[in-house]
Protein backbone atom coordinates (compact mmCIF):
# COMPACT_ATOMS: atom_id res chain seq x y z
CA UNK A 1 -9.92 24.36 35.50
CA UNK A 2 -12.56 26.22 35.85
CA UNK A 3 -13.87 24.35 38.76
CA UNK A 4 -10.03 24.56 40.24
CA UNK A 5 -9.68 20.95 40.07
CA UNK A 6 -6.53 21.65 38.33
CA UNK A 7 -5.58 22.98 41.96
CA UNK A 8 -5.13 19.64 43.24
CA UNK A 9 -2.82 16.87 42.78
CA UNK A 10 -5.80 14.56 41.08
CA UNK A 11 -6.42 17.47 38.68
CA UNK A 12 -3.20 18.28 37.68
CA UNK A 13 -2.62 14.73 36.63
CA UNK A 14 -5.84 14.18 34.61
CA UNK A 15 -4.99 17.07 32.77
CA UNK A 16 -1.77 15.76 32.12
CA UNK A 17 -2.70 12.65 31.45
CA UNK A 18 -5.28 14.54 28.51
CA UNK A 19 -2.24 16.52 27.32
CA UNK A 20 0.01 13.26 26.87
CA UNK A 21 -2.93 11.51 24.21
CA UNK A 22 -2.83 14.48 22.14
CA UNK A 23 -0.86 16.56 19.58
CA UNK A 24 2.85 15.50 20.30
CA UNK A 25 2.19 14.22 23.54
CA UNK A 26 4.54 15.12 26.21
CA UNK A 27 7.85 16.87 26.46
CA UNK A 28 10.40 15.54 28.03
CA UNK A 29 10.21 17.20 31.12
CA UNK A 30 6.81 16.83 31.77
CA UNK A 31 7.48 12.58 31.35
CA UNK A 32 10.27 12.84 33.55
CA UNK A 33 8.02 14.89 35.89
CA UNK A 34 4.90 12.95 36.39
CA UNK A 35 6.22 9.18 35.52
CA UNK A 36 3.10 7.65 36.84
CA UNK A 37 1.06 9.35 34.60
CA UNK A 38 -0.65 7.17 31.69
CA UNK A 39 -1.79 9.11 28.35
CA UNK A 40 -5.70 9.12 28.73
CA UNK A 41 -7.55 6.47 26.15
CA UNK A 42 -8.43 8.24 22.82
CA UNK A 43 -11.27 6.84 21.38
CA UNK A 44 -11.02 4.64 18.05
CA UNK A 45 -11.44 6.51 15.37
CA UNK A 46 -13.30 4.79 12.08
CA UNK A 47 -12.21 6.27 8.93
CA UNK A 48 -14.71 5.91 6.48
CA UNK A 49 -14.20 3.80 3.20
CA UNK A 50 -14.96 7.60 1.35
CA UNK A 51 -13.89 10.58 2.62
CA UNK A 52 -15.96 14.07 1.72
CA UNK A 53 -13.72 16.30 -0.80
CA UNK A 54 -14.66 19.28 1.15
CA UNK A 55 -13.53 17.63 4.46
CA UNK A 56 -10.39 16.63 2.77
CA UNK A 57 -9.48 20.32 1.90
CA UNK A 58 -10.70 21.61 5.29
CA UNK A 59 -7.68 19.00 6.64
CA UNK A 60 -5.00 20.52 4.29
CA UNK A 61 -5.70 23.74 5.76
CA UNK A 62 -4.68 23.10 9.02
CA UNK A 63 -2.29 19.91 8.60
CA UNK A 64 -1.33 20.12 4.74
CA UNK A 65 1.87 21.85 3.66
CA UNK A 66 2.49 23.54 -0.23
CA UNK A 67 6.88 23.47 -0.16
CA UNK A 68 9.22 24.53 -2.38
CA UNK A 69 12.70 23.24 -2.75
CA UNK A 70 15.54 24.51 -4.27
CA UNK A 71 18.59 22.84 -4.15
CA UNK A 72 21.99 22.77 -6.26
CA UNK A 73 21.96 20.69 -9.44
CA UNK A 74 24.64 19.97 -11.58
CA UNK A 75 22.44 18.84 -14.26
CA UNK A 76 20.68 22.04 -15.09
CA UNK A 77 21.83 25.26 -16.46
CA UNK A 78 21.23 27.35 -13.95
CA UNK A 79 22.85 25.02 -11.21
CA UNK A 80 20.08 24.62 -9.67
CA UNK A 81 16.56 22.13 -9.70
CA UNK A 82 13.39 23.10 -7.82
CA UNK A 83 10.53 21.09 -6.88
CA UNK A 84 7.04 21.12 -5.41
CA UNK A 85 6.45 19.34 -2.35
CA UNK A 86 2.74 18.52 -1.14
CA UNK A 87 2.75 17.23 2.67
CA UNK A 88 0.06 16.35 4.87
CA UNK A 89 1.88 15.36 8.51
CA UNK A 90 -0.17 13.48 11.25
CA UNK A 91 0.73 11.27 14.18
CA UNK A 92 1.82 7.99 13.41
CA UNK A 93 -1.17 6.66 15.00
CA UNK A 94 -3.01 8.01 11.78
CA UNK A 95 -1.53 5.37 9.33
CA UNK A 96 -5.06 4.43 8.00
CA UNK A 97 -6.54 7.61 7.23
CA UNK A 98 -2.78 8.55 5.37
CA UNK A 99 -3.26 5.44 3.58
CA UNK A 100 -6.88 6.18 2.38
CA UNK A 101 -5.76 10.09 1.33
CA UNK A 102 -2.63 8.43 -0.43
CA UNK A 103 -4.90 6.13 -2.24
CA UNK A 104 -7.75 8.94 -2.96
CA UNK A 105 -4.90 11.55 -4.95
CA UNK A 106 -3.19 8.49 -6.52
CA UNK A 107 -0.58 9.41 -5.49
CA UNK A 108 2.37 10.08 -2.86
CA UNK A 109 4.80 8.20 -0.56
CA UNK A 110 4.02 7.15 3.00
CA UNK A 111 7.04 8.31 5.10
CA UNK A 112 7.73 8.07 9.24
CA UNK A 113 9.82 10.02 10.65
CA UNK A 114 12.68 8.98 12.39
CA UNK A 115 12.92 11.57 14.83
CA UNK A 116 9.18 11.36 16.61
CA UNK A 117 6.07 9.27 15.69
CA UNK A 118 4.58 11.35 12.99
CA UNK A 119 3.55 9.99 9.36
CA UNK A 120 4.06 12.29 6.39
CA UNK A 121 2.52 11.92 2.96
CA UNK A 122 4.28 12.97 0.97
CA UNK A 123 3.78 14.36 -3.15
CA UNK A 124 7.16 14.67 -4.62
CA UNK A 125 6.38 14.01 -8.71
CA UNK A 126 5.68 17.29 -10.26
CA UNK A 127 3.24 15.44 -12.93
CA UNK A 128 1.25 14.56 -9.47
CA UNK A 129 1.24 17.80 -8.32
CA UNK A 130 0.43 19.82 -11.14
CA UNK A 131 -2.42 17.73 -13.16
CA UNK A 132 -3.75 15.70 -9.81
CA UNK A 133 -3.04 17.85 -6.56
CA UNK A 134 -3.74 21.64 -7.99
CA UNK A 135 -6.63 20.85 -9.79
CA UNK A 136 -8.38 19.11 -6.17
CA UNK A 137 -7.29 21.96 -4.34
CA UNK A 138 -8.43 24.75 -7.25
CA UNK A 139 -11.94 22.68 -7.36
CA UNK A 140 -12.43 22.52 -3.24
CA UNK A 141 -10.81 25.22 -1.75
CA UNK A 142 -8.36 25.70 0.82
CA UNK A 143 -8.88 28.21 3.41
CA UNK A 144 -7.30 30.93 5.13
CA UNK A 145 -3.13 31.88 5.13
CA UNK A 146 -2.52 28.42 3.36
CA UNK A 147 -4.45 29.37 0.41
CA UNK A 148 -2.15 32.31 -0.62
CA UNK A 149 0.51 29.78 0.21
CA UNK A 150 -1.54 27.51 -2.08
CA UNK A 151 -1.70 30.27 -4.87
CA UNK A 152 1.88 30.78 -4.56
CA UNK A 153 2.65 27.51 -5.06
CA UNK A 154 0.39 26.98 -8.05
CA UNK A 155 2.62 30.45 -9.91
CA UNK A 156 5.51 28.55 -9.14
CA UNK A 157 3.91 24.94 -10.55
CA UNK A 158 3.17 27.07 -13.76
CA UNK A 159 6.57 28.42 -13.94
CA UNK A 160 7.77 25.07 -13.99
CA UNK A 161 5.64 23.77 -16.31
CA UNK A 162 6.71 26.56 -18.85
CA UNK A 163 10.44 25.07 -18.19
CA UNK A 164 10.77 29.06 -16.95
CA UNK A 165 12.80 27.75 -13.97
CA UNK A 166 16.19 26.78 -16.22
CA UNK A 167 16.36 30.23 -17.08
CA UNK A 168 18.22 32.56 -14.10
CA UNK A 169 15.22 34.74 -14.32
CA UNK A 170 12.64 32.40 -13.80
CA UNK A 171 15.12 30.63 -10.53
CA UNK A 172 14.97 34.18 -9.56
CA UNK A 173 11.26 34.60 -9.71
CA UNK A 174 10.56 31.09 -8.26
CA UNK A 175 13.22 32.37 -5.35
CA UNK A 176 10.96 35.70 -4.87
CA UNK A 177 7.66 34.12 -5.03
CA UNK A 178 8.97 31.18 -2.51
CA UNK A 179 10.54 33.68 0.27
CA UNK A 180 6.72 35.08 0.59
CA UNK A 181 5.63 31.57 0.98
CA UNK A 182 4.62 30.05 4.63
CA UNK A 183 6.56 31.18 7.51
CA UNK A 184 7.69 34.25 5.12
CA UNK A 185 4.35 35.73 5.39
């Protein structure tokens, strides 16, 4: 761009072509638009056998994901269960490195989605969260927003643990603590 390449027909489509091998790829429009465009190659990728801890949580800050769900239960008390959810999300074409963070925690399911070629691992087991995936992330930080999402999340793991959230006032808590979580910031 810079040299105005992106000016001319050639341009345009080699920057198109860069856009459609990374991220999501591209929309619809833009494949309907330039049809003769082919993604660019990406090179391959080696994932080592060991991956760096610190590397690890320097990935969970930008792809990682602490959740909480609360949904109706007719089992409980209060109506209601909750659950922590770690995620990591990555393109599809990531299986292998999903695999080797699945296998490092111990943990976690391996799930596509449906909808578009992403991979999620996924940490649904509250034992897994609280004894294998807060103690990683308490040991090697997280950094930035997600680590107040991170802290947030661990409040919440402790209220569970203290059976706090079958009492109203603990769902009520959990509910507060939640809406300041992720996009509520």
């Amino acid at each position: 761009m810079n040299n105005k390449i992106h000016l001319t027909t050639e341009g345009l489509h080699k920057i198109v072509s860069i856009k459609a091998s990374i991220n999501k790829g591209l929309t619809t429009e833009l494949k309907e638009a330039f049809t003769e465009v082919n993604p660019k190659e990406r090179p391959l990728v080696v994932i080592p056998d060991i991956i760096p801890e610190q590397w690890i949580a320097g990935f969970t800050s930008g792809e990682g994901c602490f959740k909480v769900l609360i949904s109706e239960s007719p089992t409980t008390k209060v109506g209601f269960k909750v659950l922590l959810v770690f995620q990591i999300t990555q393109h599809s074409r990531d299986e292998d490195l999903m695999k080797k963070l699945s296998s490092y925690f111990g943990c976690g399911v391996l799930e596509k989605d449906p909808r578009k070629p992403c991979l999620h691992l996924s940490v649904y087991r509250f034992t897994d969260n609280y004894y294998k995936i807060i103690p990683f992330f308490n040991q090697h930080n997280i950094a930035g927003k997600k680590f107040r999402d991170f802290k947030d999340w661990c409040k919440i793991g402790d209220l569970i643990n203290e059976n706090y959230h079958l009492t109203p006032q603990g769902l009520d808590e959990i509910r507060e603590i939640k809406s300041g979580m992720n996009k509520g910031r």
